[in-house]
Protein backbone atom coordinates (compact mmCIF):
# COMPACT_ATOMS: atom_id res chain seq x y z
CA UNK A 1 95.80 1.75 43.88
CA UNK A 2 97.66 5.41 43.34
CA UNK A 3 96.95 7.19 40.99
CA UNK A 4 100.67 6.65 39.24
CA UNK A 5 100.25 2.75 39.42
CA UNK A 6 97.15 3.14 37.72
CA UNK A 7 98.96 4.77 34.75
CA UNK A 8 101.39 2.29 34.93
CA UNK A 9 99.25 -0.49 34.45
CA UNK A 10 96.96 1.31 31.73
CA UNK A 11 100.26 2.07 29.69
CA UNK A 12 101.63 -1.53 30.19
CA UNK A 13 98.12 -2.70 28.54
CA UNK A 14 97.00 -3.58 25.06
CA UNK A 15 95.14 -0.25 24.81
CA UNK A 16 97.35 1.82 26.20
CA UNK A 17 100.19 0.98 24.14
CA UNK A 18 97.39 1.55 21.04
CA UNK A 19 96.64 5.06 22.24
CA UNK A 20 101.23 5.80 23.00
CA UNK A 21 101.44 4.42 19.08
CA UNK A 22 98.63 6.50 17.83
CA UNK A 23 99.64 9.55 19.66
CA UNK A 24 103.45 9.55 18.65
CA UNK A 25 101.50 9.26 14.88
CA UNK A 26 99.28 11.89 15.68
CA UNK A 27 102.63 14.18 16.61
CA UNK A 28 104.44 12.83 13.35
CA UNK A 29 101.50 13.91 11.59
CA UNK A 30 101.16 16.97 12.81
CA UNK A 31 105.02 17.82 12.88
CA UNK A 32 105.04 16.43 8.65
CA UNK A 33 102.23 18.80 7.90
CA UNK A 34 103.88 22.11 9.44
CA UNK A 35 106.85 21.25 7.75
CA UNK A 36 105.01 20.63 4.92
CA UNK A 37 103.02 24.28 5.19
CA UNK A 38 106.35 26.01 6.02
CA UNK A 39 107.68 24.33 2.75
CA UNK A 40 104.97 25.84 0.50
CA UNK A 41 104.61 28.93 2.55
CA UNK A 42 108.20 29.83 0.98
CA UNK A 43 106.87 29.94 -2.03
CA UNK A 44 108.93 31.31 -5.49
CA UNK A 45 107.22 34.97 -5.45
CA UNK A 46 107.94 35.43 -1.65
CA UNK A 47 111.50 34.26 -2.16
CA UNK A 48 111.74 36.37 -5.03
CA UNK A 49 110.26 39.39 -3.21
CA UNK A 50 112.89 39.09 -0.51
CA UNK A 51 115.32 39.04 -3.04
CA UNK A 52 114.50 42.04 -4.59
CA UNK A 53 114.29 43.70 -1.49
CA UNK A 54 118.25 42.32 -0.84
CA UNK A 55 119.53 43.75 -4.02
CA UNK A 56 117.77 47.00 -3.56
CA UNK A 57 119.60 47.13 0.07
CA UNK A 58 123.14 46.10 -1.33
CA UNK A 59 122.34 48.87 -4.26
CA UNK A 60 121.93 51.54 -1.56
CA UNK A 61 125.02 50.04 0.87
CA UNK A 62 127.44 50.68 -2.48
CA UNK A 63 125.62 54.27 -2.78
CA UNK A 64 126.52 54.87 0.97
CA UNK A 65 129.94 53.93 0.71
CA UNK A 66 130.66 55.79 -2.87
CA UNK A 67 129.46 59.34 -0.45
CA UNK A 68 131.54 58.32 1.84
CA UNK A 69 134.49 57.85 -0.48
CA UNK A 70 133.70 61.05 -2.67
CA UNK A 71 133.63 63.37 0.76
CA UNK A 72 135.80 66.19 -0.13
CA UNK A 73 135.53 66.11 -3.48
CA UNK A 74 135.45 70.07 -4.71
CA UNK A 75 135.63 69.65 -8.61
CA UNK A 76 132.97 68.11 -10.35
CA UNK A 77 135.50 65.45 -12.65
CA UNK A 78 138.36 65.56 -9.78
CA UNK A 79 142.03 64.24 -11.40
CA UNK A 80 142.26 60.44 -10.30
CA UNK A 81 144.21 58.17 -12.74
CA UNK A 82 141.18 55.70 -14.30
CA UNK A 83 143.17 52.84 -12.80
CA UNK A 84 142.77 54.42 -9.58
CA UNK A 85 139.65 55.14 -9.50
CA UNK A 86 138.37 51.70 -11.15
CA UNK A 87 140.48 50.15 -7.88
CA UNK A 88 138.57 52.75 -5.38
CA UNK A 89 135.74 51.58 -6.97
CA UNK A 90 135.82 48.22 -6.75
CA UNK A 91 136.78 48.36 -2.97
CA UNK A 92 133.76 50.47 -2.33
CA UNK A 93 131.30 47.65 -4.12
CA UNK A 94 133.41 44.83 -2.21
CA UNK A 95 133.12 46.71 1.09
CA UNK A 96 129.12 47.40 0.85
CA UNK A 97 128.69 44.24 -0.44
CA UNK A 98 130.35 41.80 2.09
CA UNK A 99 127.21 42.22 4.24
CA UNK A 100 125.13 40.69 1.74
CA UNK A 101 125.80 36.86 1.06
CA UNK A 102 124.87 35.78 -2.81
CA UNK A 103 124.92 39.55 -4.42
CA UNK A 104 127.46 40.46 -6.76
CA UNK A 105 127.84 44.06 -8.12
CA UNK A 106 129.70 46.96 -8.53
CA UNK A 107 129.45 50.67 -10.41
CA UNK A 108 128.52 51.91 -13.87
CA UNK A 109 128.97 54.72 -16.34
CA UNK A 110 126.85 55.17 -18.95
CA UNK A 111 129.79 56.11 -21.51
CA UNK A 112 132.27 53.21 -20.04
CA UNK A 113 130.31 50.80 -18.98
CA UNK A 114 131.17 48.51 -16.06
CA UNK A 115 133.88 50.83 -13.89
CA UNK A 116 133.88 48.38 -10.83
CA UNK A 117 133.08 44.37 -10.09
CA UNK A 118 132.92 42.59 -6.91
CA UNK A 119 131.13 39.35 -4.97
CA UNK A 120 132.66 38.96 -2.02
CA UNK A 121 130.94 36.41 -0.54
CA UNK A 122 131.56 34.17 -3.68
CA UNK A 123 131.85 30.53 -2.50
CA UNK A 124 133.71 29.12 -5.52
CA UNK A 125 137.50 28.10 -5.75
CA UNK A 126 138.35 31.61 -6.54
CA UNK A 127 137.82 35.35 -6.35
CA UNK A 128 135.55 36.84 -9.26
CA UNK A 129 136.91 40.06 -10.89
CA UNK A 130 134.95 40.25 -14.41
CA UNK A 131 131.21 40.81 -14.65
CA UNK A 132 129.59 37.74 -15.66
CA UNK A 133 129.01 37.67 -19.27
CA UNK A 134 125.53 36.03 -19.52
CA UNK A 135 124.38 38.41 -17.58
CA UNK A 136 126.11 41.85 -19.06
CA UNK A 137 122.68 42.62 -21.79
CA UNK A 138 120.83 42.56 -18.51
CA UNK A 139 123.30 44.21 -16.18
CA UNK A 140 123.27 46.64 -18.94
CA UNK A 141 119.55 47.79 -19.50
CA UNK A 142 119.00 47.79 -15.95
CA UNK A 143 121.21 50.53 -15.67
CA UNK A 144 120.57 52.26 -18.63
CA UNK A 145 116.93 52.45 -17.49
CA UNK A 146 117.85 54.02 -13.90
CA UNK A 147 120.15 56.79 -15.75
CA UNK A 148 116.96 57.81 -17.86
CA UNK A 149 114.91 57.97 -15.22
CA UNK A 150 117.21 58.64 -12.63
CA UNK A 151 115.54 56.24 -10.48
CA UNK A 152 115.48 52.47 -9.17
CA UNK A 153 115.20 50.32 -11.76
CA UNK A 154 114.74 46.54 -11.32
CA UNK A 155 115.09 43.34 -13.82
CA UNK A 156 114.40 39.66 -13.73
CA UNK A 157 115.46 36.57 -15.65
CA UNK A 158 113.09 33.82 -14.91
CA UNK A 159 115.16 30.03 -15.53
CA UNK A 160 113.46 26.60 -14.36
CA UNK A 161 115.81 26.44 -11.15
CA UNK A 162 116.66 29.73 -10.54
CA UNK A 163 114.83 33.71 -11.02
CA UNK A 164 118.37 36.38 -11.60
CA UNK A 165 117.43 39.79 -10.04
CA UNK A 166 119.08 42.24 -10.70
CA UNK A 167 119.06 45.78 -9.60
CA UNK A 168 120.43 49.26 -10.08
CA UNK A 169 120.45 52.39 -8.40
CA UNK A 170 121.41 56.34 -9.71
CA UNK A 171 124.77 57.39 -7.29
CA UNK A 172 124.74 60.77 -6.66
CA UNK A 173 127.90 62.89 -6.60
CA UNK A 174 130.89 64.71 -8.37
CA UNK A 175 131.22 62.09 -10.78
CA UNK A 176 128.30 62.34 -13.24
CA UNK A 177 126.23 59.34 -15.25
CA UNK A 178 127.02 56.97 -12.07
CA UNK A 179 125.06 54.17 -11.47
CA UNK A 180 125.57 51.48 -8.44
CA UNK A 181 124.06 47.70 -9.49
CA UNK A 182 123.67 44.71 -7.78
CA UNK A 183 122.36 40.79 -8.90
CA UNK A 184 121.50 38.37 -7.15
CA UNK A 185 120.33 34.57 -7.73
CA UNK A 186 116.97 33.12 -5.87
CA UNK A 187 116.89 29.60 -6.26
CA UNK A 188 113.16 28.22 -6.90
CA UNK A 189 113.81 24.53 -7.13
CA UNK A 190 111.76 24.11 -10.06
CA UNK A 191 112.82 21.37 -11.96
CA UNK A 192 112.54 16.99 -11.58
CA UNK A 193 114.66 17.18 -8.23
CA UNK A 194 112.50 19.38 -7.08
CA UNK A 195 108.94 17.79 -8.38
CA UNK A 196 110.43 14.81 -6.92
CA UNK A 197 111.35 16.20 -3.81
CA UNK A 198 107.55 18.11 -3.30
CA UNK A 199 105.55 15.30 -4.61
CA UNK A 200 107.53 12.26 -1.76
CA UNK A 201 106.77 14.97 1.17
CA UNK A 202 103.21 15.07 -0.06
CA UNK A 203 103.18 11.00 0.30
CA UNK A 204 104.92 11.24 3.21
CA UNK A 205 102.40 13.72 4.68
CA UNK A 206 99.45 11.73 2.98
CA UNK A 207 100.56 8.24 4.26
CA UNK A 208 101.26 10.08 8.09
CA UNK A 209 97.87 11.18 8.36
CA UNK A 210 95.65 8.14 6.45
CA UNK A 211 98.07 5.31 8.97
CA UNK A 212 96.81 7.99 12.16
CA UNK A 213 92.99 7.84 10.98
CA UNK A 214 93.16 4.22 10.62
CA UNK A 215 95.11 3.66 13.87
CA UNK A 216 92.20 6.16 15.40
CA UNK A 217 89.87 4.03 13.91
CA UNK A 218 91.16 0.40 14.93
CA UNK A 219 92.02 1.89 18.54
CA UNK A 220 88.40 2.94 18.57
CA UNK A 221 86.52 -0.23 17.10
CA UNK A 222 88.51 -2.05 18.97
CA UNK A 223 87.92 -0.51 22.61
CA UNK A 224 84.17 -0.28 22.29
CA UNK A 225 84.29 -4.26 21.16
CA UNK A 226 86.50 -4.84 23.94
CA UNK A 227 83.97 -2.59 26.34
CA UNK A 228 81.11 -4.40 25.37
CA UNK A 229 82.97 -7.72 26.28
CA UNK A 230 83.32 -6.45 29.57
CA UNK A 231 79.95 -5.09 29.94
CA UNK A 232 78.47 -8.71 29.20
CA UNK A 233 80.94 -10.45 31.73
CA UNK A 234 79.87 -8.04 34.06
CA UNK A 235 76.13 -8.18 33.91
CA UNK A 236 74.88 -8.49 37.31
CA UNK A 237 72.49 -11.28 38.40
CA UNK A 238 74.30 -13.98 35.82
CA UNK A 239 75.23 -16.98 37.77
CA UNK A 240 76.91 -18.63 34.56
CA UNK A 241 79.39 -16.71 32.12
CA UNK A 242 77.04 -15.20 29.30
CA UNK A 243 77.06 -16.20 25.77
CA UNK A 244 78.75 -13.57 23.61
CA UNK A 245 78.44 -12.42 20.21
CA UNK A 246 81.48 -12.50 18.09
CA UNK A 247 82.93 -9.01 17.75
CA UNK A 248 84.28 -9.09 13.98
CA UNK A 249 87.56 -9.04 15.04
CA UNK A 250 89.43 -12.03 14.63
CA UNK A 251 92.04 -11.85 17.76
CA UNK A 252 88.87 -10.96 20.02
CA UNK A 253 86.75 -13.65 18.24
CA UNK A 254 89.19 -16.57 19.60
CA UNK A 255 88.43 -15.19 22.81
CA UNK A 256 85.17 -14.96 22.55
CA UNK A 257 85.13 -18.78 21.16
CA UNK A 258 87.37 -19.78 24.63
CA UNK A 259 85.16 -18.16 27.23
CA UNK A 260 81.77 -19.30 25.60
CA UNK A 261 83.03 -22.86 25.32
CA UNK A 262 84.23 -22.30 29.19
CA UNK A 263 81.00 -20.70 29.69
CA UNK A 264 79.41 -24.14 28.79
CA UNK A 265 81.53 -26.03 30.25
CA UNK A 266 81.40 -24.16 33.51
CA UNK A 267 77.13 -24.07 33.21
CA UNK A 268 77.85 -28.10 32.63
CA UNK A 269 79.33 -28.37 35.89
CA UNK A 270 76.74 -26.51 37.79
CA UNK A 271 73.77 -28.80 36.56
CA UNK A 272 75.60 -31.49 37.50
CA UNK A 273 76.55 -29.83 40.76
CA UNK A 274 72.95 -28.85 41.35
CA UNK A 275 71.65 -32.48 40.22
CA UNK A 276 74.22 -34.09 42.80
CA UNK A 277 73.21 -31.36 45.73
CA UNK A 278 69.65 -32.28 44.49
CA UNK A 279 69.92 -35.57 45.39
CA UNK A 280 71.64 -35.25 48.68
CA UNK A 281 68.56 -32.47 49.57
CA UNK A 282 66.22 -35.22 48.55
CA UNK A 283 68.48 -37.85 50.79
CA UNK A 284 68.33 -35.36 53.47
CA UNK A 285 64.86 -34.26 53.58
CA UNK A 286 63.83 -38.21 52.90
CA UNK A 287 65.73 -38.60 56.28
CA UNK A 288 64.21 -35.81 58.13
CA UNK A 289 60.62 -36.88 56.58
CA UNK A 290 60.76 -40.70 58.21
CA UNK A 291 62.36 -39.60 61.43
CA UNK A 292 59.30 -36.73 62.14
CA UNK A 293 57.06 -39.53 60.78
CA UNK A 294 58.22 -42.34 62.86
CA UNK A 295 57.69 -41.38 66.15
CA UNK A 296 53.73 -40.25 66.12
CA UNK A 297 53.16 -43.74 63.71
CA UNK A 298 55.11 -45.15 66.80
CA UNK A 299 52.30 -43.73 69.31
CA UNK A 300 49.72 -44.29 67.35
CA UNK A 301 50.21 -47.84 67.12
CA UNK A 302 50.90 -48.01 71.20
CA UNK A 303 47.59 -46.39 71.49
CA UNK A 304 45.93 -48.30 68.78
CA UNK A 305 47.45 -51.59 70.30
CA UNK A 306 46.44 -50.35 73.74
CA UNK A 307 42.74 -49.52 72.99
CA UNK A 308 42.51 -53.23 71.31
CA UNK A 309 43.63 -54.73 74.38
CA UNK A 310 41.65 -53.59 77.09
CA UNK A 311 38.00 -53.23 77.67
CA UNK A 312 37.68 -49.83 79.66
CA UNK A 313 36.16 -47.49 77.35
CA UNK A 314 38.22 -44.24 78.75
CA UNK A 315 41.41 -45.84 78.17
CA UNK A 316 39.93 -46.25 74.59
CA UNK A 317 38.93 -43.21 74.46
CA UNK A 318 42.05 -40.96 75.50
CA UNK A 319 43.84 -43.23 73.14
CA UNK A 320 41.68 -42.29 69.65
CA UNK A 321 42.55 -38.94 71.31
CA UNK A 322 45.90 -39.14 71.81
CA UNK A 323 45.74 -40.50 67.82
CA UNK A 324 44.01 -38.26 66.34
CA UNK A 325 46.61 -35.42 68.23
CA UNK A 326 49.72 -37.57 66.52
CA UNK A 327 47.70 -36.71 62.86
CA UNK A 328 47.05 -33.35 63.84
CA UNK A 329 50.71 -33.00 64.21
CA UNK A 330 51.55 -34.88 61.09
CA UNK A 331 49.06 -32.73 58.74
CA UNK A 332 50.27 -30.03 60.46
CA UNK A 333 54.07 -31.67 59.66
CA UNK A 334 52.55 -32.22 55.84
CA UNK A 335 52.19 -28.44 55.55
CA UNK A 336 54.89 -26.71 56.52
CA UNK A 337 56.68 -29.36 54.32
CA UNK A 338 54.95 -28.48 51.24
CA UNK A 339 55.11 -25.18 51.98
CA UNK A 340 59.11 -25.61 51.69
CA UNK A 341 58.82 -26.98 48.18
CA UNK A 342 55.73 -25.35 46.29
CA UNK A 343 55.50 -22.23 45.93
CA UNK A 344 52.10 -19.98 45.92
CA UNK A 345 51.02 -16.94 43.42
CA UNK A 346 52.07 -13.83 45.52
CA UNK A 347 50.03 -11.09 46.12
CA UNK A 348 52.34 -8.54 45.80
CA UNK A 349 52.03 -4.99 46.87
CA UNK A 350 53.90 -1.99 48.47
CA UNK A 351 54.37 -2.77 52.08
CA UNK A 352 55.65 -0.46 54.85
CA UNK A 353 58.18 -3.06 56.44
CA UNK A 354 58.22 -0.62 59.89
CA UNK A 355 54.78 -1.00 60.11
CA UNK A 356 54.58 -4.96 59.44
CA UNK A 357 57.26 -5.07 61.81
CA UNK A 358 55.21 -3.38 64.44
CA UNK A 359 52.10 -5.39 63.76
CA UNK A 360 54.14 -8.34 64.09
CA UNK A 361 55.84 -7.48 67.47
CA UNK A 362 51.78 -6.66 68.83
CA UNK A 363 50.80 -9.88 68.28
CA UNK A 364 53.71 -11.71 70.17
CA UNK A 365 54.38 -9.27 72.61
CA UNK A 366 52.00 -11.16 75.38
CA UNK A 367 54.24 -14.27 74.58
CA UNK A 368 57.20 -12.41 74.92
CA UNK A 369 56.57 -10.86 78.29
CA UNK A 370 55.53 -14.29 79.81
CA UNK A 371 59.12 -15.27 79.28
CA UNK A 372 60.83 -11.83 80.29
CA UNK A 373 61.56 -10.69 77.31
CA UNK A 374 61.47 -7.32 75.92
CA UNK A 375 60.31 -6.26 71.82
CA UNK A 376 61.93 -3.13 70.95
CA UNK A 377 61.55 -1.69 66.94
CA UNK A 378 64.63 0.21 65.58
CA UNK A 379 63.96 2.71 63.07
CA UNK A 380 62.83 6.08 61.95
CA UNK A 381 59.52 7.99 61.40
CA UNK A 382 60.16 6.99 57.81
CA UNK A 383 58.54 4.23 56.15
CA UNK A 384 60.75 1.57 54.85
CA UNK A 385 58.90 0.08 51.45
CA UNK A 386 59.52 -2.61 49.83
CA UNK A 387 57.68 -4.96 47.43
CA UNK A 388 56.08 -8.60 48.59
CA UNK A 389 53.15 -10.54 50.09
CA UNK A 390 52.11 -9.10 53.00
CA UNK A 391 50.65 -12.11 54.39
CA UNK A 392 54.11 -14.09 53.23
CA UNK A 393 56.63 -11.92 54.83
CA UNK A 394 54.66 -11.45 57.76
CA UNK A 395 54.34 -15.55 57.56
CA UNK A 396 58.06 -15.38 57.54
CA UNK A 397 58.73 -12.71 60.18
CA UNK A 398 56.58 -14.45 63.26
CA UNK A 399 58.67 -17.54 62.32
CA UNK A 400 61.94 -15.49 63.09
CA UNK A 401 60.25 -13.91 65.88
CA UNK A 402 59.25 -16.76 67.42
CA UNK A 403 62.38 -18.51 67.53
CA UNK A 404 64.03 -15.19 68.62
CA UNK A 405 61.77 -15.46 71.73
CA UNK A 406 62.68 -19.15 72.29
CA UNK A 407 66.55 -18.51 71.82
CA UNK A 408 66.50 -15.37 74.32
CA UNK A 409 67.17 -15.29 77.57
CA UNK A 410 65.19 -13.96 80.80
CA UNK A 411 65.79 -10.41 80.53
CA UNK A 412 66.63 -10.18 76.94
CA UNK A 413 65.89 -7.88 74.50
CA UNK A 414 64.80 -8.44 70.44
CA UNK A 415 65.37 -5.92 68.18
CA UNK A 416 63.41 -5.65 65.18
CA UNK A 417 64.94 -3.31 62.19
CA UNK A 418 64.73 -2.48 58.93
CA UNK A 419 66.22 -0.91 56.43
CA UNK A 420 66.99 0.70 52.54
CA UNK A 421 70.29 0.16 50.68
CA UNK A 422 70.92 0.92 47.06
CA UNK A 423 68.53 -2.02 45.50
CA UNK A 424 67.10 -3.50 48.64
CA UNK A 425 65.59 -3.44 51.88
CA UNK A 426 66.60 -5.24 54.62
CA UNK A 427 64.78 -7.26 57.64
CA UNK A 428 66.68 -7.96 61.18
CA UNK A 429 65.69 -9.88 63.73
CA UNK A 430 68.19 -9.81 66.78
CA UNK A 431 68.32 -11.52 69.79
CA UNK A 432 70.35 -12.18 72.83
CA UNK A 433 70.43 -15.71 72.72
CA UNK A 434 73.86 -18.28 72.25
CA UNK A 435 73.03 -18.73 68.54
CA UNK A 436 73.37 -21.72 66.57
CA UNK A 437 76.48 -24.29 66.67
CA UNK A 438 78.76 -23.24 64.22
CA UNK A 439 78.58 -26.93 62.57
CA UNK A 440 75.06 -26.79 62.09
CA UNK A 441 75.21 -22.79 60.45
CA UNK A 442 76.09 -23.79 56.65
CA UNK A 443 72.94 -25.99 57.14
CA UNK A 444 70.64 -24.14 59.01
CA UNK A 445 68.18 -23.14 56.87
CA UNK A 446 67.52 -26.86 54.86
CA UNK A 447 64.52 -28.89 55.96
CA UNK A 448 64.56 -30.75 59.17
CA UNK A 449 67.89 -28.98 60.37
CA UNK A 450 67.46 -27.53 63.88
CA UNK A 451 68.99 -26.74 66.78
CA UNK A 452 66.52 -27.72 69.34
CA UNK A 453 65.11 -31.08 70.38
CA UNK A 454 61.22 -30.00 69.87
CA UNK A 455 61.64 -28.65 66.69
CA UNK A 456 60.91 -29.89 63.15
CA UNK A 457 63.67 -27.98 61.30
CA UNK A 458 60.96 -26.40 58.89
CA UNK A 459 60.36 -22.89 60.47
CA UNK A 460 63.60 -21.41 58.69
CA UNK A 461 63.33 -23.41 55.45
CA UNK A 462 59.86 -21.99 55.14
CA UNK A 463 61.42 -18.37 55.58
CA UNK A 464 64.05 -18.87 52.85
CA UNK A 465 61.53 -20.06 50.45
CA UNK A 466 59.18 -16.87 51.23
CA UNK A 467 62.19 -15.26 50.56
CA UNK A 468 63.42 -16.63 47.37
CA UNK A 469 59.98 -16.04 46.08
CA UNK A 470 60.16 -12.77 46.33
CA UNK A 471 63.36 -12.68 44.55
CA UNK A 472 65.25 -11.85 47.84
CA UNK A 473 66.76 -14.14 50.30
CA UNK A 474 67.02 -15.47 54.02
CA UNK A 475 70.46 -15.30 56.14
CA UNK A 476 71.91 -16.05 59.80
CA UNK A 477 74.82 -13.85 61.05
CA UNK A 478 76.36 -14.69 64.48
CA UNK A 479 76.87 -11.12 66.62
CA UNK A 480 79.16 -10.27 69.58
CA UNK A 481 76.01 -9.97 71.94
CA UNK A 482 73.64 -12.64 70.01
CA UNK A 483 72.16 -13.56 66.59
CA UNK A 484 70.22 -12.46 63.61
CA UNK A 485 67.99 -13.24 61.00
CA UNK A 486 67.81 -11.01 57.79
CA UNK A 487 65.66 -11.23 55.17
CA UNK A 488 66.52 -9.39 52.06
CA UNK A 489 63.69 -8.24 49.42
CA UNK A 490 63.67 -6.07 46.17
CA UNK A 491 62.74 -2.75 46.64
CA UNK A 492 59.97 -0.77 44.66
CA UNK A 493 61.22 0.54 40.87
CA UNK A 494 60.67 4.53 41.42
């Protein structure tokens, strides 16, 4: 699976769409609380300081423009009708002034007052001419105090909505006691529109952030409950679903409830699978028991019935023999059967499975040869370990082996292997031989299943029950060139 299907199907899950709703909260939360910062960061004495700083520009445009205008000028009080000069004015303040949107002002002598009055950028219904009266007493000390000083001078009028600044500046020139003010509004949104206004943001922002922490939260609770689940289900070694503990969330819970009571019912059905394959074992081996049985109780009672009825004490003789061979082969029948079904105390030790291997292939090489066939062992310098009964695997090996040499050919050649992977080691017999008929395979290693006419059917049950005890197990894969045994066992905790 790509990589981009992989997103697809995360983001078309339960979690992922969790995570794409707590993320676009995160954002909103994060978006609400610069907005929120960039709010307060205007605060009313920054907005007032950039006000000031507005008027004091406007004041010094209007001085600009009044040098400009008086350029020229020789006498010191130069002959310009009043009416004039109030209009030259007032185009001078409505010219320096147009830059500067919100500020109103104009030019003033100390002796006459207010000579000029303009705000150009007035957004009402009409122009303003007159100098707002309110505002004159203020307009008028502000002033007053730059002709003492014959410096800036600056004044404020602090309201619940708004802060008036106003501001006047000494003009210099042929026209004496000539001041240039301007005034200007900053609006500080103090007042119940604006209380209301600050304090719903701050819910806003408040609710943002809490409904992202708990959506954090749930998404996190919720993914480790959800983990765990998954972690139990995938347990390895559990042959039955395992019994979960509820989670403490509800949804989850109900799913929980539905797989445990599938769990049961699923671990019902196996017992009464493994009860019914039970039975058909017992049926099986019953079978296999009373046809091995039959035929030496079958010569022993020709012989027995033979020695009764004649009187030549060889022929009685070589027929307690040929008996007492027939029990021989039962008790010998007798233990490789219960050594199918019970199972010993194992001695269990490291064992270097190269080395048992070799040992093994030693002590049936002679047998080997007789028949033409060649023992070869696979493997490295290194040991392979593993943990076990020496005595049981080795038990289980020259049972493999032995058939191997049976099932080859003249010519042939076994191959004996073995190996680590990640939690086991591994056993191989091979061979050259036909194998086993594929209808006999599923069954190969149950009691009294075999493949040839001489044999009991016990040698491979006996190696599947070495390996089980060990916590491992016995297998039969069919090859291109031949067959092979495997037996499987736990390797060493390091």
């Amino acid at each position: 699976m790509g990589s981009t299907e992989k997103m697809r199907s995360w983001l078309s899950s339960a979690r992922g769409q969790l995570f794409g709703l707590w993320l676009l909260l995160a954002l909103s939360a994060t978006a609400t609380a610069y907005l929120f910062w960039q709010f307060y960061s205007l605060t009313a004495a920054r907005q007032i300081a950039e006000g000031q700083g507005v008027a004091a520009r406007a004041c010094l445009a209007i001085g600009d423009r009044y040098r400009f205008y008086t350029t020229g000028w020789s006498a010191s009080s130069p002959e310009v009708e009043p009416a004039v000069l109030r209009a030259d004015l007032t185009a001078v303040a409505a010219s320096a002034l147009s830059r500067f949107p919100g500020v109103e002002g104009g030019v003033w002598k100390r002796t006459e007052g207010a000579l000029a009055y303009a705000f150009p950028t007035y957004e009402g219904s009409g122009s303003k001419t007159d100098v707002p009266a309110a505002e004159l007493p203020a307009i008028q000390r502000v002033n007053e105090d730059a002709l003492a000083t014959d410096l800036p001078a600056d004044r404020m009028q602090q309201g619940r909505s708004q802060t008036l600044i106003v501001h006047a500046c000494p003009l210099s020139g042929p026209l004496a006691d000539l001041t240039a003010w301007t005034m200007t509004r900053v609006y500080t949104w103090a007042g119940p529109a604006y209380d209301r206004l600050r304090w719903g943001l701050a819910l806003t922002a408040f609710t943002v952030v809490i409904s992202t922490v708990l959506l954090a939260v749930v998404l996190i609770g919720w993914t480790r409950r959800v983990t765990g689940l998954q972690q139990r289900l995938g347990e390895q070694g559990a042959l039955d679903l395992p019994r979960l503990p509820p989670t403490g969330d509800l949804d989850l819970d109900r799913l929980v409830m539905a797989l445990n009571a599938a769990g049961e019912r699923l671990q019902e059905a196996r017992h009464q699978a493994g009860s019914a394959e039970r039975l058909a074992a017992v049926g099986r081996l019953s079978a296999g028991l009373a046809h091995e049985i039959r035929n030496p109780l079958a010569a022993m009672r020709l012989k027995a019935e033979n020695a009764l009825a004649s009187d030549d004490p060889a022929r009685s003789r070589a027929s307690l023999q040929s008996t007492l061979e027939q029990i021989t082969r039962l008790e010998t029948l007798l233990r490789n059967l219960l050594a199918t079904t019970q199972r010993k105390a194992l001695d269990v030790a490291e064992i270097d499975l190269l080395a048992l291997l070799q040992r093994r292939a030693d002590l049936h090489r002679e047998l080997a040869e007789r028949k033409g066939v060649t023992l070869e062992i696979l493997g490295t310098s290194t040991p392979i370990v593993a943990g076990g009964d020496d005595a049981e695997i080795s038990r289980a090996v020259d049972n493999l082996l032995l058939n191997a040499i049976e099932a080859s050919p003249p010519g042939g050649k076994i191959a004996l292997s073995a190996w680590r992977e990640e939690k086991s080691a591994i056993i191989r017999i091979q061979d050259e031989g036909p194998g086993v008929d594929p209808p006999l395979a599923p069954r190969l290693f149950e009691p009294f299943v075999t493949g040839r006419a001489e044999g009991t059917g016990l040698g491979l049950a006996i190696v599947r029950e070495i390996a089980r005890a060990h916590d491992g197990e016995a297998r039969y894969k069919l090859l291109e060139n031949g067959a092979a045994f495997e037996i499987e066992l736990p390797c060493p905790r390091s």
